[in-house]
Protein backbone atom coordinates (compact mmCIF):
# COMPACT_ATOMS: atom_id res chain seq x y z
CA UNK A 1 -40.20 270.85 49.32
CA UNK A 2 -38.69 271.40 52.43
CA UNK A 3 -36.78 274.64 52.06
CA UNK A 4 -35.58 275.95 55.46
CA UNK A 5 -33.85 279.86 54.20
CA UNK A 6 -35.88 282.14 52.27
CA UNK A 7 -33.61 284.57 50.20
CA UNK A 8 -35.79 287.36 49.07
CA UNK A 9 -34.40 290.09 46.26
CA UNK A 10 -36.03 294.01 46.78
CA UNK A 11 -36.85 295.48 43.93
CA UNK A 12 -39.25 294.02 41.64
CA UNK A 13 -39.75 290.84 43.93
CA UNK A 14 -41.11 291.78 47.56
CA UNK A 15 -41.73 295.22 46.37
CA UNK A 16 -43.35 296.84 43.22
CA UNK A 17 -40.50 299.48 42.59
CA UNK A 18 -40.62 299.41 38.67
CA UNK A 19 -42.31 302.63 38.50
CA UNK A 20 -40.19 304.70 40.82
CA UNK A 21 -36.68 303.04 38.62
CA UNK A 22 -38.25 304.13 35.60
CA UNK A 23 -39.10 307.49 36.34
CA UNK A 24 -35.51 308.02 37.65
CA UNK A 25 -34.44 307.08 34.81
CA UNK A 26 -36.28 308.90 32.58
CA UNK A 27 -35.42 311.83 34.67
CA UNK A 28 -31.59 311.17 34.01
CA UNK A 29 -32.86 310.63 30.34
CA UNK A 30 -34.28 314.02 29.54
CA UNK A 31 -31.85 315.95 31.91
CA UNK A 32 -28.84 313.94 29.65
CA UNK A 33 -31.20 315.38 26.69
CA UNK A 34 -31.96 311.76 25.38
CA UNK A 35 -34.48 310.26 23.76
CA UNK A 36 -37.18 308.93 26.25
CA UNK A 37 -38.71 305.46 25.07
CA UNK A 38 -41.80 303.81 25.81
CA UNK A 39 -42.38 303.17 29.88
CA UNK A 40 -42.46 299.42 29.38
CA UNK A 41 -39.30 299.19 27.32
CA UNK A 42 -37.31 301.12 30.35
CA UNK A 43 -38.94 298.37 32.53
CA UNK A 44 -37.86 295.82 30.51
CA UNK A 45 -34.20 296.82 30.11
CA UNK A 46 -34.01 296.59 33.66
CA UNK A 47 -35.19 293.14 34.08
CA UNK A 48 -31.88 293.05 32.93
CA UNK A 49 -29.25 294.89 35.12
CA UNK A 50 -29.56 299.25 35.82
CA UNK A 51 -26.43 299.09 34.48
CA UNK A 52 -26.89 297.12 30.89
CA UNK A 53 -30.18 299.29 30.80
CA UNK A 54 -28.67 302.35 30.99
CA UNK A 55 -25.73 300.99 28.57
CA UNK A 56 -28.75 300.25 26.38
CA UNK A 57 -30.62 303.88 26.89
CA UNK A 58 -27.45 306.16 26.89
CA UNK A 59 -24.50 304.23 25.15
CA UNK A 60 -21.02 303.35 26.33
CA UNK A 61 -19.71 306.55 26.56
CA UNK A 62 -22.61 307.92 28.82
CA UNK A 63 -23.85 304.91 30.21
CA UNK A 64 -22.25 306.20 33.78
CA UNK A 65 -23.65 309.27 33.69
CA UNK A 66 -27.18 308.13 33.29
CA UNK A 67 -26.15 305.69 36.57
CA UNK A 68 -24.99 308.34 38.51
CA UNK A 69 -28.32 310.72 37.81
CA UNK A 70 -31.20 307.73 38.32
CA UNK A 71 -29.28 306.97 41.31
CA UNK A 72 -29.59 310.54 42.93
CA UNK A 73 -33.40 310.87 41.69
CA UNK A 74 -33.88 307.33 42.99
CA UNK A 75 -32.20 308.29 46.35
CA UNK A 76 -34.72 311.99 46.15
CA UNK A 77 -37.62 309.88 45.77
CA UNK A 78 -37.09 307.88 48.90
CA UNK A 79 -39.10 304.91 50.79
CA UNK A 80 -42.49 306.89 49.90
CA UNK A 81 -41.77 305.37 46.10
CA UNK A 82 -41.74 301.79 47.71
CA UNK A 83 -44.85 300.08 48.02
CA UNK A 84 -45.07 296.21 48.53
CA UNK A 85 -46.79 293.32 46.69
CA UNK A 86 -49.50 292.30 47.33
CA UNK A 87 -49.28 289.11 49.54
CA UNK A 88 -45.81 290.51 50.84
CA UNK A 89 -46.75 290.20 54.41
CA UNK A 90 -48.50 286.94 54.24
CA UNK A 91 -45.74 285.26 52.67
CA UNK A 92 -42.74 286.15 54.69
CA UNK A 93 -45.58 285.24 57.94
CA UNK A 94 -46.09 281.74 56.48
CA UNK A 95 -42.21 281.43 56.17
CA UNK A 96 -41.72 282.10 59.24
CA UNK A 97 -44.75 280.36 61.09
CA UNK A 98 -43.57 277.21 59.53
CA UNK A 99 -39.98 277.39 61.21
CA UNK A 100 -37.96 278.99 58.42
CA UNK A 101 -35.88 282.27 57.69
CA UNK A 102 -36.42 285.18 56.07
CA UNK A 103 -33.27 287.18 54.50
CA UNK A 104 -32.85 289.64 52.10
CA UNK A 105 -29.99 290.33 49.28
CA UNK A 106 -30.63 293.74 47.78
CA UNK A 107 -28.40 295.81 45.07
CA UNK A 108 -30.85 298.81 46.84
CA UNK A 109 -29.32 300.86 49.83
CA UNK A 110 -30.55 300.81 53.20
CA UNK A 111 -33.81 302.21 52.02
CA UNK A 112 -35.22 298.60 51.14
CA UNK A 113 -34.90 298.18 55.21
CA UNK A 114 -36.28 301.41 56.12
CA UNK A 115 -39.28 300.46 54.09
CA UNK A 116 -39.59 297.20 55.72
CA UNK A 117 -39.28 298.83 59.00
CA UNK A 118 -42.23 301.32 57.95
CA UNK A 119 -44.66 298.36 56.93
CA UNK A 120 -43.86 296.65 60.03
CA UNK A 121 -41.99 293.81 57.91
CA UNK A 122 -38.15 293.91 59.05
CA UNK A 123 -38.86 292.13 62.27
CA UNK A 124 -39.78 288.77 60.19
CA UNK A 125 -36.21 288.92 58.86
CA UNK A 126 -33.36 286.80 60.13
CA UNK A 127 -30.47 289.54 58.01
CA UNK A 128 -30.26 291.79 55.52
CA UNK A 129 -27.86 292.71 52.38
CA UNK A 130 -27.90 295.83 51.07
CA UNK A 131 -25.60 298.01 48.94
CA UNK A 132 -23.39 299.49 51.84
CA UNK A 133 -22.56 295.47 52.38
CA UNK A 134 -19.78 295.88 49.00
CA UNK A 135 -20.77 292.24 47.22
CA UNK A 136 -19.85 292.27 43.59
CA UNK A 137 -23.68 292.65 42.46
CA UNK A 138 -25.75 289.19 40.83
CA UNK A 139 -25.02 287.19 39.19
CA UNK A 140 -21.94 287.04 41.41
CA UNK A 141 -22.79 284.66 44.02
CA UNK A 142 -20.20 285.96 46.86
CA UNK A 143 -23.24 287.75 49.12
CA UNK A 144 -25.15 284.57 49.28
CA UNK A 145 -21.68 282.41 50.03
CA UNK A 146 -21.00 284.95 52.95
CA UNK A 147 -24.89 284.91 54.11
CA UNK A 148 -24.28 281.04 54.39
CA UNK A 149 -21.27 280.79 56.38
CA UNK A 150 -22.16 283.63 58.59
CA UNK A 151 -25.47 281.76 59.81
CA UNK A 152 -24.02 277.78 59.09
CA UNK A 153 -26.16 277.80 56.39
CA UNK A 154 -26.90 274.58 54.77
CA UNK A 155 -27.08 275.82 50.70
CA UNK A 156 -29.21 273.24 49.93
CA UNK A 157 -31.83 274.16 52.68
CA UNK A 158 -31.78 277.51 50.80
CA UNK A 159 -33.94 278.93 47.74
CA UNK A 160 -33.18 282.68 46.20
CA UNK A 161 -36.10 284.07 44.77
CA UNK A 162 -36.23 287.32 42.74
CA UNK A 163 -37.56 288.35 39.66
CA UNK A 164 -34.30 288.84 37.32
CA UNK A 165 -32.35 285.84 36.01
CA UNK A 166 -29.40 287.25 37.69
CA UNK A 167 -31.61 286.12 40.88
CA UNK A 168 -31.58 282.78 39.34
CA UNK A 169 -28.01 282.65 38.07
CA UNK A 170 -26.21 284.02 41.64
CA UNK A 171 -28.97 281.48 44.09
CA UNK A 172 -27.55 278.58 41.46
CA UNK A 173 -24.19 279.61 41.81
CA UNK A 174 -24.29 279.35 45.73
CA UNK A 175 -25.41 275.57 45.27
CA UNK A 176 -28.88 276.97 46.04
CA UNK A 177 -33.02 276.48 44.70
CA UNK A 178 -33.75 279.29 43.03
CA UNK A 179 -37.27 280.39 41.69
CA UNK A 180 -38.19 282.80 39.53
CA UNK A 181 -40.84 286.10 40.37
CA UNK A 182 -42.47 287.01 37.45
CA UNK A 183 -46.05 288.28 37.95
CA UNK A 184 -46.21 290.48 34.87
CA UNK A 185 -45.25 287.41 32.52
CA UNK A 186 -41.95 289.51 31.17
CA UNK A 187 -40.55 286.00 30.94
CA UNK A 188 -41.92 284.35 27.87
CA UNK A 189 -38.95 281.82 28.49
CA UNK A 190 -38.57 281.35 31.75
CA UNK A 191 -34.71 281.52 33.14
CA UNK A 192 -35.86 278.79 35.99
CA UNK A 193 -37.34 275.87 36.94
CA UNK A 194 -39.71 277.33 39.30
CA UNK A 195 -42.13 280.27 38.22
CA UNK A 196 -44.59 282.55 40.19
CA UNK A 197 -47.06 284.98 39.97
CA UNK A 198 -47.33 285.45 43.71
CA UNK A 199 -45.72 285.93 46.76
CA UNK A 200 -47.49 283.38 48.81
CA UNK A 201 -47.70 280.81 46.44
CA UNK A 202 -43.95 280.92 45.85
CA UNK A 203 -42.97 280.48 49.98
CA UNK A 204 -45.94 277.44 49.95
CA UNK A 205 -44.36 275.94 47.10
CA UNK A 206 -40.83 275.53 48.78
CA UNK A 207 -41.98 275.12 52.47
């Protein structure tokens, strides 16, 4: 296809993170002395937003609270919770060997670079958002307008891929392609055009 600017999400997309989110979560869940569902429902609340998850888990009223404690067991946990895809490597290489970009936009902190730094992956990037950047989180498209005019970013050169429809909805709203990360199949309707089950065959399909 052609696709110059690879946009890569964290969490659920380049790395396999679920596990880590739901155990701090479930963590802020039995500390908050609430009921604990099923691991795969947490998981699938968050395919959401953390936020309309944890609205979801702990109600309006304490929906904050359960925010503020996954965040400080996420935070405890640290890179060591953070383990890449498989294929992670190879497909930000084949980006790259072909002439393109590699960027990340991440709702994470600074711990999604760290990590990339410790699997010798953060020299294959071009930039990086993170938390500490300030965006207005996905769908939101304002990180993705500033990533463009910061490096004269042509949008439609550009393709966002991450494995929430917020992903979808923000690389859309930035005038850019946008494909969808799903290799667990938590999509029975998919909220894009373009659908993968792997990291590599989602940077051949757009290069």
């Amino acid at each position: 296809m052609g696709y110059i600017h690879f946009i890569w999400d964290f969490d659920g997309t380049l790395y396999d993170t679920y596990q880590g989110i739901v155990a701090a979560v479930a963590m802020g869940l039995f500390e908050m002395g609430l009921p604990l569902p099923e691991k795969e429902e947490v998981a699938r609340l968050a395919k959401t937003t953390l936020r309309q998850a944890c609205l979801a888990l702990a109600g309006k009223e304490r929906a904050q609270e359960l925010l503020a404690r996954y965040a400080v067991h996420a935070a405890d946990m640290g890179i060591a919770a953070l383990s890449p895809y498989p294929g992670c490597l190879e497909a930000l290489e084949k980006v790259v060997a072909s002439g393109g970009f590699n960027y990340l936009y991440t709702h994470r902190n600074r711990q999604a670079v760290e990590a990339l730094e410790r699997d010798g992956m953060a020299s294959l990037f071009r930039d990086f958002i993170t938390m500490e950047a300030g965006f207005p989180h996905k769908p939101a498209p304002d990180a993705l307008n500033w990533l463009a005019r910061q490096h004269n970013l042509d949008p439609a050169s550009c393709v966002m891929i991450g494995d929430r429809p917020i992903d979808i909805q923000a690389g859309n709203s930035a005038g850019m392609a946008a494909a969808l990360f799903d290799p667990e199949g938590y999509f029975g309707e998919p909220p894009a055009g373009y659908v993968f089950k792997s990291l590599p065959e989602a940077a051949e399909a757009f290069l």
